[in-house]
C-alpha atoms as a PDB file:
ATOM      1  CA  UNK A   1      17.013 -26.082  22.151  1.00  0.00           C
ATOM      2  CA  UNK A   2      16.788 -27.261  18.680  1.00  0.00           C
ATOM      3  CA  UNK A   3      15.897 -31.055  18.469  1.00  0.00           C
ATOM      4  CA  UNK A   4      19.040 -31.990  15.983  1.00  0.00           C
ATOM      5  CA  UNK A   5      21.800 -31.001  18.811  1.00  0.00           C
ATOM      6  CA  UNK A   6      20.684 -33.969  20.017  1.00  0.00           C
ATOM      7  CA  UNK A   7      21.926 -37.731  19.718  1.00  0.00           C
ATOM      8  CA  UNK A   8      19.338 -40.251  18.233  1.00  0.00           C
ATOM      9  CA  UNK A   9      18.762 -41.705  21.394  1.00  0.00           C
ATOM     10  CA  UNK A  10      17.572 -38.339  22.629  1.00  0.00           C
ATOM     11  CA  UNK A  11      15.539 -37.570  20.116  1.00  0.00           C
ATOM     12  CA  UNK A  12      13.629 -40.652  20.094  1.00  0.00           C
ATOM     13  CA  UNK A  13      13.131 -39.859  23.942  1.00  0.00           C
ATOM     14  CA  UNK A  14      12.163 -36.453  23.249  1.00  0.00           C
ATOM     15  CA  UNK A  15       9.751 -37.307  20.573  1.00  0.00           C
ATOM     16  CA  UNK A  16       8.426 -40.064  22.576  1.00  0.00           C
ATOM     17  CA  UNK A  17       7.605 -37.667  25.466  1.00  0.00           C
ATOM     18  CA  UNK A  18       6.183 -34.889  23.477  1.00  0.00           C
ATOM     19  CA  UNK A  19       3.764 -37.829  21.939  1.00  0.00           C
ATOM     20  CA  UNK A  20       2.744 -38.534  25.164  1.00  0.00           C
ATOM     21  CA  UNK A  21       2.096 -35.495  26.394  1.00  0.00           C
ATOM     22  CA  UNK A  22       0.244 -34.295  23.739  1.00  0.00           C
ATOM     23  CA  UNK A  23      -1.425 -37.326  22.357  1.00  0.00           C
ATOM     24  CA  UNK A  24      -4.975 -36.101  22.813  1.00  0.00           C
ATOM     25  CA  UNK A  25      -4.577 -32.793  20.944  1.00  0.00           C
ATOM     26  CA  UNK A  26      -3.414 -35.164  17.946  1.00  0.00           C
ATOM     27  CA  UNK A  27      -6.375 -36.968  17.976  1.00  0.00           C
ATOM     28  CA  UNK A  28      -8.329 -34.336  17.886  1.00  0.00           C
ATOM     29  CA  UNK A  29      -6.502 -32.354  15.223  1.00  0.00           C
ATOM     30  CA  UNK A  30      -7.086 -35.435  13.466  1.00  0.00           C
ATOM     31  CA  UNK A  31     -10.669 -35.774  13.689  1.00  0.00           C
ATOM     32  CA  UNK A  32     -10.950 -32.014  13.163  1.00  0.00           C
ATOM     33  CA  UNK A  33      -9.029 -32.250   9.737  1.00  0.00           C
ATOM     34  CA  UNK A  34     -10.988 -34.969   8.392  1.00  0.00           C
ATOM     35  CA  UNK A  35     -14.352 -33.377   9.655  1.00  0.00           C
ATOM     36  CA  UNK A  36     -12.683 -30.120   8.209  1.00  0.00           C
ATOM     37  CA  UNK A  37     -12.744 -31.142   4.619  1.00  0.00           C
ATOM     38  CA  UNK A  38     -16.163 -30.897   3.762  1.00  0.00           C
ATOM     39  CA  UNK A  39     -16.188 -27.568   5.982  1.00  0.00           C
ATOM     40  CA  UNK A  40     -13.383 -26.042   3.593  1.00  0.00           C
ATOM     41  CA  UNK A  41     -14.832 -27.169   0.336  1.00  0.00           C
ATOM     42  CA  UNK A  42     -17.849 -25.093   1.857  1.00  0.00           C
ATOM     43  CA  UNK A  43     -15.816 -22.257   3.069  1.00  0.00           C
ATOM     44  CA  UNK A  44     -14.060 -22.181  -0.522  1.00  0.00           C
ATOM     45  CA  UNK A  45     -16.977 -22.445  -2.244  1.00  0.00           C
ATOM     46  CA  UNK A  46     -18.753 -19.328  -0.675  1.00  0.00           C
ATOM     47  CA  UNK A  47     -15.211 -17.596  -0.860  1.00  0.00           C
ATOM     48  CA  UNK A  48     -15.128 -18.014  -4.815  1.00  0.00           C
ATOM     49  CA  UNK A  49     -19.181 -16.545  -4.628  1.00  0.00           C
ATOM     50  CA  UNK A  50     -18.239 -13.742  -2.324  1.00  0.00           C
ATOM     51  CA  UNK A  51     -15.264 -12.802  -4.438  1.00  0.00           C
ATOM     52  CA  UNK A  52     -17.258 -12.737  -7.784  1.00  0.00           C
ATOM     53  CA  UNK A  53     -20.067 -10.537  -6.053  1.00  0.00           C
ATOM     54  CA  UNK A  54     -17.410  -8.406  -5.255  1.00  0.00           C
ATOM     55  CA  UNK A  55     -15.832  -8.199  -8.659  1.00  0.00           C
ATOM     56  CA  UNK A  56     -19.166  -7.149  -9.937  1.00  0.00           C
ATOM     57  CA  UNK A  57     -19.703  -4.592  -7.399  1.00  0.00           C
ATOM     58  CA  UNK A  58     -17.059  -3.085  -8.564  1.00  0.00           C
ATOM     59  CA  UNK A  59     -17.734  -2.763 -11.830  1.00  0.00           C
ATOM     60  CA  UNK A  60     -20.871  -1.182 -11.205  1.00  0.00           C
ATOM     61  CA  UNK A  61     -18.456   1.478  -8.763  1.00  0.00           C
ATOM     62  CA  UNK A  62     -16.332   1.987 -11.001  1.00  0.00           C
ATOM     63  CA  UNK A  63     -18.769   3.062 -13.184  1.00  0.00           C
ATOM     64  CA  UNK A  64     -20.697   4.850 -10.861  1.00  0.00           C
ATOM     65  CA  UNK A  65     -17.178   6.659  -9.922  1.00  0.00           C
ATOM     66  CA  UNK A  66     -17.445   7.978 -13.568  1.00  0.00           C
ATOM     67  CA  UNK A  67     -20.397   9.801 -13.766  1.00  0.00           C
ATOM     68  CA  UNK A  68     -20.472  10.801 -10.345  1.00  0.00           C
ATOM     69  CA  UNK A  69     -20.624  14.151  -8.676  1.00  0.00           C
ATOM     70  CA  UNK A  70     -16.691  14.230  -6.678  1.00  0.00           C
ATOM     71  CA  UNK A  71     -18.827  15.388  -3.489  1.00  0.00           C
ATOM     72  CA  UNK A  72     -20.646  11.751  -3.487  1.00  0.00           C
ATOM     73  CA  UNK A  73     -17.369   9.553  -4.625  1.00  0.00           C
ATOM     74  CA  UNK A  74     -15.941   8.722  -0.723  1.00  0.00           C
ATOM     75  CA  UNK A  75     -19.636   7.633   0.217  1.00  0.00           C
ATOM     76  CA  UNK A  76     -19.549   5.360  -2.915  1.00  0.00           C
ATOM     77  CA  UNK A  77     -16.931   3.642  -1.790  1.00  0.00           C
ATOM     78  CA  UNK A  78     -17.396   3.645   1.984  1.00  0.00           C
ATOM     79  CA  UNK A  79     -20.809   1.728   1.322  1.00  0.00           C
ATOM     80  CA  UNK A  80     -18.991  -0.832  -1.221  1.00  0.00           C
ATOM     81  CA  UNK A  81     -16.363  -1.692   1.563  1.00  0.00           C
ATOM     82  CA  UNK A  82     -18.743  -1.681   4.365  1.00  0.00           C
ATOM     83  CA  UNK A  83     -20.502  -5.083   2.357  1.00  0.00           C
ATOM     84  CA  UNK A  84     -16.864  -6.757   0.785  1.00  0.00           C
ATOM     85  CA  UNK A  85     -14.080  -4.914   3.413  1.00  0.00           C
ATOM     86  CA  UNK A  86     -10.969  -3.196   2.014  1.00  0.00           C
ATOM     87  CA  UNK A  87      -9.714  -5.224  -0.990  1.00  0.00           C
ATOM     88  CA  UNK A  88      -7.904  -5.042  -4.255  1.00  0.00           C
ATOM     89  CA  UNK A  89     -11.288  -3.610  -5.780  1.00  0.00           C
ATOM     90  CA  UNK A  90     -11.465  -0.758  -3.433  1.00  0.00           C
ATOM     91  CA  UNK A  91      -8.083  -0.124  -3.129  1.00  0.00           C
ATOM     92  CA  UNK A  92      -8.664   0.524  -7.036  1.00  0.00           C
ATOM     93  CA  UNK A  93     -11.225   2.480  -6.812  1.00  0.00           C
ATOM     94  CA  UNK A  94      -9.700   5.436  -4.118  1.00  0.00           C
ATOM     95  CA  UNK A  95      -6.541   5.406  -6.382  1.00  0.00           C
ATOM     96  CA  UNK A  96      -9.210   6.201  -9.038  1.00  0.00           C
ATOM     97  CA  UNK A  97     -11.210   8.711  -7.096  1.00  0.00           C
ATOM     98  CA  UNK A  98      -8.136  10.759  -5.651  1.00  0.00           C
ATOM     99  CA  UNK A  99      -7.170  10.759  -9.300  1.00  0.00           C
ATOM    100  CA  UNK A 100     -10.289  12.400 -10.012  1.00  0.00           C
ATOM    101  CA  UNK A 101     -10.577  14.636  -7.201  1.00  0.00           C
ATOM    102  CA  UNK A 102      -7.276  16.122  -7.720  1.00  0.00           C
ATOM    103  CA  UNK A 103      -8.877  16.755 -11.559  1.00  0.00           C
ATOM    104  CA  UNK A 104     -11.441  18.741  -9.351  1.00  0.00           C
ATOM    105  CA  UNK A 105      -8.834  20.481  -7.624  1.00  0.00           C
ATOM    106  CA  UNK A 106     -10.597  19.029  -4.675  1.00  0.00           C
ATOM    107  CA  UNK A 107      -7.266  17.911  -2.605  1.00  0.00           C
ATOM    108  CA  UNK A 108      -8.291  18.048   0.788  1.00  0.00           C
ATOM    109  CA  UNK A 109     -10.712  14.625  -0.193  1.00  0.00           C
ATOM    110  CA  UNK A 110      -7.893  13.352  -2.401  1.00  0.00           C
ATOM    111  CA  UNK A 111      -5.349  13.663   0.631  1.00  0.00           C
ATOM    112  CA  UNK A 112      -8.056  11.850   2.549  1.00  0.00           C
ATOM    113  CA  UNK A 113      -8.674   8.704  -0.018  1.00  0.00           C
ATOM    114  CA  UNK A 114      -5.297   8.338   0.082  1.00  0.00           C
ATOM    115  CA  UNK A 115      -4.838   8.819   4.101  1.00  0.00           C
ATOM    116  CA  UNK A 116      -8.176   5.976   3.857  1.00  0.00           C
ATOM    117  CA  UNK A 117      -6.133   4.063   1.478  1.00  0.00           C
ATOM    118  CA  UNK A 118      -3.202   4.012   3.869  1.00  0.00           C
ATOM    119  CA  UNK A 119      -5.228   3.177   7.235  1.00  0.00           C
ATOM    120  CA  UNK A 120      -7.018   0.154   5.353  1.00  0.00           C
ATOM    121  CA  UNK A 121      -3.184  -1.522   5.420  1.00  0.00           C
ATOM    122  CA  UNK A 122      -2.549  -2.945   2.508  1.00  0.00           C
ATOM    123  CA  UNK A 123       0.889  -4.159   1.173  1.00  0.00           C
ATOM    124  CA  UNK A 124       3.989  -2.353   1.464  1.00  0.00           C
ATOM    125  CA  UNK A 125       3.929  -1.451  -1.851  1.00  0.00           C
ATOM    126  CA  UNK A 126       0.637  -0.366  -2.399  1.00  0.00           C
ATOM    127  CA  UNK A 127       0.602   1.912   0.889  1.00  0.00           C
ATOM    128  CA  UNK A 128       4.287   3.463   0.113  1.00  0.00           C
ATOM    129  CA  UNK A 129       2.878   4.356  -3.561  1.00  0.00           C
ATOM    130  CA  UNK A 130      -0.270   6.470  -1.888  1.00  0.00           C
ATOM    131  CA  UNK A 131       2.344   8.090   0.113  1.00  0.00           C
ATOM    132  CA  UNK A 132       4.361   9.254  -2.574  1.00  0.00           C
ATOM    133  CA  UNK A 133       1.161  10.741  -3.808  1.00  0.00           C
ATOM    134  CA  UNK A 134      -0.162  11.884  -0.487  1.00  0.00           C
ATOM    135  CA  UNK A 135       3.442  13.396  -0.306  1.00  0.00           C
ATOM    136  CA  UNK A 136       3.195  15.649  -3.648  1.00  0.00           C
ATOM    137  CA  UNK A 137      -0.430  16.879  -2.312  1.00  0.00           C
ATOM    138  CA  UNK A 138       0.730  18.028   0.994  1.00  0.00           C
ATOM    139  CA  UNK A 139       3.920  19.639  -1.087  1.00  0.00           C
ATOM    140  CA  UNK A 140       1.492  21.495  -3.283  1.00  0.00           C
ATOM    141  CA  UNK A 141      -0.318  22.572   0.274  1.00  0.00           C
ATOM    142  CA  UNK A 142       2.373  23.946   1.055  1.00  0.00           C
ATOM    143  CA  UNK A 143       2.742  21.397   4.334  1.00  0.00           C
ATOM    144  CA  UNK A 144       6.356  20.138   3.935  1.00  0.00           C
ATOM    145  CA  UNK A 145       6.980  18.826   7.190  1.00  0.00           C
ATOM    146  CA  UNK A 146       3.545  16.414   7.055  1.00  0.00           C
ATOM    147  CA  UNK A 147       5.183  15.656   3.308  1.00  0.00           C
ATOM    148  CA  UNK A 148       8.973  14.994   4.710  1.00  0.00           C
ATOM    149  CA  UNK A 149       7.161  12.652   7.541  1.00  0.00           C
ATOM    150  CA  UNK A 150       5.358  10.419   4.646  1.00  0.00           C
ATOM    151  CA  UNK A 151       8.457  10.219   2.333  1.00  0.00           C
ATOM    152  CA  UNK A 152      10.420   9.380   5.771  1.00  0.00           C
ATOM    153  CA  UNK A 153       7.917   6.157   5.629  1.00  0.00           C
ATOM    154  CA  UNK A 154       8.635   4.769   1.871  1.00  0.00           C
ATOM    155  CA  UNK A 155      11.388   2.589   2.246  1.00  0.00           C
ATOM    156  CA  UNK A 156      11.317   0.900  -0.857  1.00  0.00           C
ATOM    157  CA  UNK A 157      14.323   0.804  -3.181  1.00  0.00           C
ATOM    158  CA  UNK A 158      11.943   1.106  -6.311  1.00  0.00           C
ATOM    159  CA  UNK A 159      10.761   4.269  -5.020  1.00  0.00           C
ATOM    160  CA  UNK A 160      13.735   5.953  -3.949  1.00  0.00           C
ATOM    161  CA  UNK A 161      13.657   8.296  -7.012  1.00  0.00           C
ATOM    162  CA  UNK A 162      10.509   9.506  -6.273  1.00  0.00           C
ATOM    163  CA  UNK A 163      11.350  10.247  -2.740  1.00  0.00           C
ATOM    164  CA  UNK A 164      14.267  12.446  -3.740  1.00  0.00           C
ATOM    165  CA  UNK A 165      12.808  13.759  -6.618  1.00  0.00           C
ATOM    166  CA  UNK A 166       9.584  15.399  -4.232  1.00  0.00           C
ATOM    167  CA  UNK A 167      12.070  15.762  -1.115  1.00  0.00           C
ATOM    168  CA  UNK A 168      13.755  18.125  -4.401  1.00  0.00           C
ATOM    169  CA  UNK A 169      10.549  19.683  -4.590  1.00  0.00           C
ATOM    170  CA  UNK A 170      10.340  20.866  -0.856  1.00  0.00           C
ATOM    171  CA  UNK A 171      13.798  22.241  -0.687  1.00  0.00           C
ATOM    172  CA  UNK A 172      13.135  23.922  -3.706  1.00  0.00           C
ATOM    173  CA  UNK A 173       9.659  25.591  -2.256  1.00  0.00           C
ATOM    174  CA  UNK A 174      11.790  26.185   1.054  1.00  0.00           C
ATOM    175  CA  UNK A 175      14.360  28.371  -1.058  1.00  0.00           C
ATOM    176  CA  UNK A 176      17.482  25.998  -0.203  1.00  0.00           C
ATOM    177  CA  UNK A 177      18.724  25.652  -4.149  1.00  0.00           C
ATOM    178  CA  UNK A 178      21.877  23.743  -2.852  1.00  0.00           C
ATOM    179  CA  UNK A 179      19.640  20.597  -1.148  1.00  0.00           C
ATOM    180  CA  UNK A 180      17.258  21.123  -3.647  1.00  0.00           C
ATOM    181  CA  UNK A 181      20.124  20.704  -6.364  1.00  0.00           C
ATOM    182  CA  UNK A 182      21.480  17.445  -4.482  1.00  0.00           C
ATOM    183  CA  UNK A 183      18.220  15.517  -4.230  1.00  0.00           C
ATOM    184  CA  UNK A 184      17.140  16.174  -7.579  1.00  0.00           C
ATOM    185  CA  UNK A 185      20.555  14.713  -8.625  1.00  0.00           C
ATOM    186  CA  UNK A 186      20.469  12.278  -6.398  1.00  0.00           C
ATOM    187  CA  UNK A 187      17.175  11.097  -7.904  1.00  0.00           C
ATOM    188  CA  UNK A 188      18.775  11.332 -11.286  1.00  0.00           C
ATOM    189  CA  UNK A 189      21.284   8.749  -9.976  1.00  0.00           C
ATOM    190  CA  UNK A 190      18.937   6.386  -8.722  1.00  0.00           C
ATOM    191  CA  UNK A 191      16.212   6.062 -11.663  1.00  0.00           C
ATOM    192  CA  UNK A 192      17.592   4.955 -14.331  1.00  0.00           C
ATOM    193  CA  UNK A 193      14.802   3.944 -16.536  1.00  0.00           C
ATOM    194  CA  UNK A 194      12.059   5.997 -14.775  1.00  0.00           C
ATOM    195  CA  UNK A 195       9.487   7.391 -16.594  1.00  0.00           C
ATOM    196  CA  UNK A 196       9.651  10.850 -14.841  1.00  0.00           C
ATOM    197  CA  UNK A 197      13.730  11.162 -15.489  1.00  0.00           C
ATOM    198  CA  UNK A 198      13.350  13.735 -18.014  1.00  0.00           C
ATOM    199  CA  UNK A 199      11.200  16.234 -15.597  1.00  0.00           C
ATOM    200  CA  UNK A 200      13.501  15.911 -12.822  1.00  0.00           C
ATOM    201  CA  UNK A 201      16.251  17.114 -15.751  1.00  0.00           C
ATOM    202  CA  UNK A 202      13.970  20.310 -15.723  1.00  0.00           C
ATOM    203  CA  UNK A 203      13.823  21.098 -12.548  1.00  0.00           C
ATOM    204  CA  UNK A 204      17.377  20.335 -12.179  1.00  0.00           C
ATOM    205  CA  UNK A 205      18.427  22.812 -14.655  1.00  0.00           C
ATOM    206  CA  UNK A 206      16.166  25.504 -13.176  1.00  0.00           C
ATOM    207  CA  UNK A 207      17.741  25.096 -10.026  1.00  0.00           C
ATOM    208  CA  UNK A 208      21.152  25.420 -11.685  1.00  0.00           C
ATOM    209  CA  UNK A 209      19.853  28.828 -13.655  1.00  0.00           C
ATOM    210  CA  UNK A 210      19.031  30.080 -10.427  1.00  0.00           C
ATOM    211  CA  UNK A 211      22.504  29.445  -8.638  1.00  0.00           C
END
């Protein structure tokens, strides 16, 4: 029960109680925070080293990434996150390899930098923009279920268009002109000031020369 239904008399009981009950784990979060201090200047410290030696790292990957062979790029990065984990830097640098494998026409290990991308967890926005991506792959592929299933998980607002706009794209592969028409339209609706607007205005008129 929440400790303002409560008169003041109660409170001050209940307060008094919990203080007595739990007076010794006070204490010692007491002596733990002051003995703490000097531990987290430490900590902080080797956090602000550890996150420079990162940054580097990843300059040298990123430049590495650029010259490389696309058959060596996934090991590049596996190696940089086995030493700093999945962070903004890596997360950078599979958005920049899948770009570069789908160059290649290599989209089986594009799918998979962005499935990696994905399975490293990191925020909602990040992870629902390599499924938009992952999405158009698998649509190329052919695989529109997989694709449907992914766009099912991006549940943004901001990305809405973009969900309609590929979900356009598989009705339109599937032969359904009438869905295909809808979504594209639909994605016309939402994205006002999207970048993309005038493609989906293509295909949108294609669809409507077919029917």
């Amino acid at each position: 029960m929440a400790l303002e239904e409560y008169d003041d008399y109660e409170q001050e009981q209940i307060v008094k109680e919990w203080l007595g009950n739990n007076w010794l784990t006070i204490l010692a979060g007491i002596a733990i925070g002051i003995g703490g201090l000097w531990g987290y200047g430490k900590w902080q410290n080797s956090q602000v080293i550890q996150s420079t030696k990162a940054a580097t790292e990843f300059t040298q990957l990123e430049a590495a990434l650029a010259v490389s062979e696309t058959s060596g790029i996934g090991q590049l990065i596996s190696d940089y996150e086995k030493e700093f984990g999945s962070n903004i830097y890596s997360i950078q640098a599979r958005l920049q390899a899948a770009a570069k494998l789908v160059e290649a026409e290599d989209v089986s290990a594009a799918k998979a930098q962005y499935q990696a991308l994905i399975d490293a967890k990191p925020d909602k926005p990040i992870a629902e923009m390599a499924r938009l991506r992952l999405a158009r792959l698998l649509v190329s592929e052919g695989n529109y279920d997989t694709a449907s299933t992914e766009l099912g998980l991006v549940q943004s607002a901001a990305y809405q268009t973009i969900v309609e706009e590929i979900m356009g794209d598989i009705y339109a592969a599937q032969g359904n002109q009438s869905k295909a028409q809808d979504a594209y339209q639909l994605a016309l609706n939402e994205g006002e000031g999207y970048s993309g607007k005038q493609i989906i205005e293509m295909k949108l008129a294609d669809i409507k020369a077919v029917n």
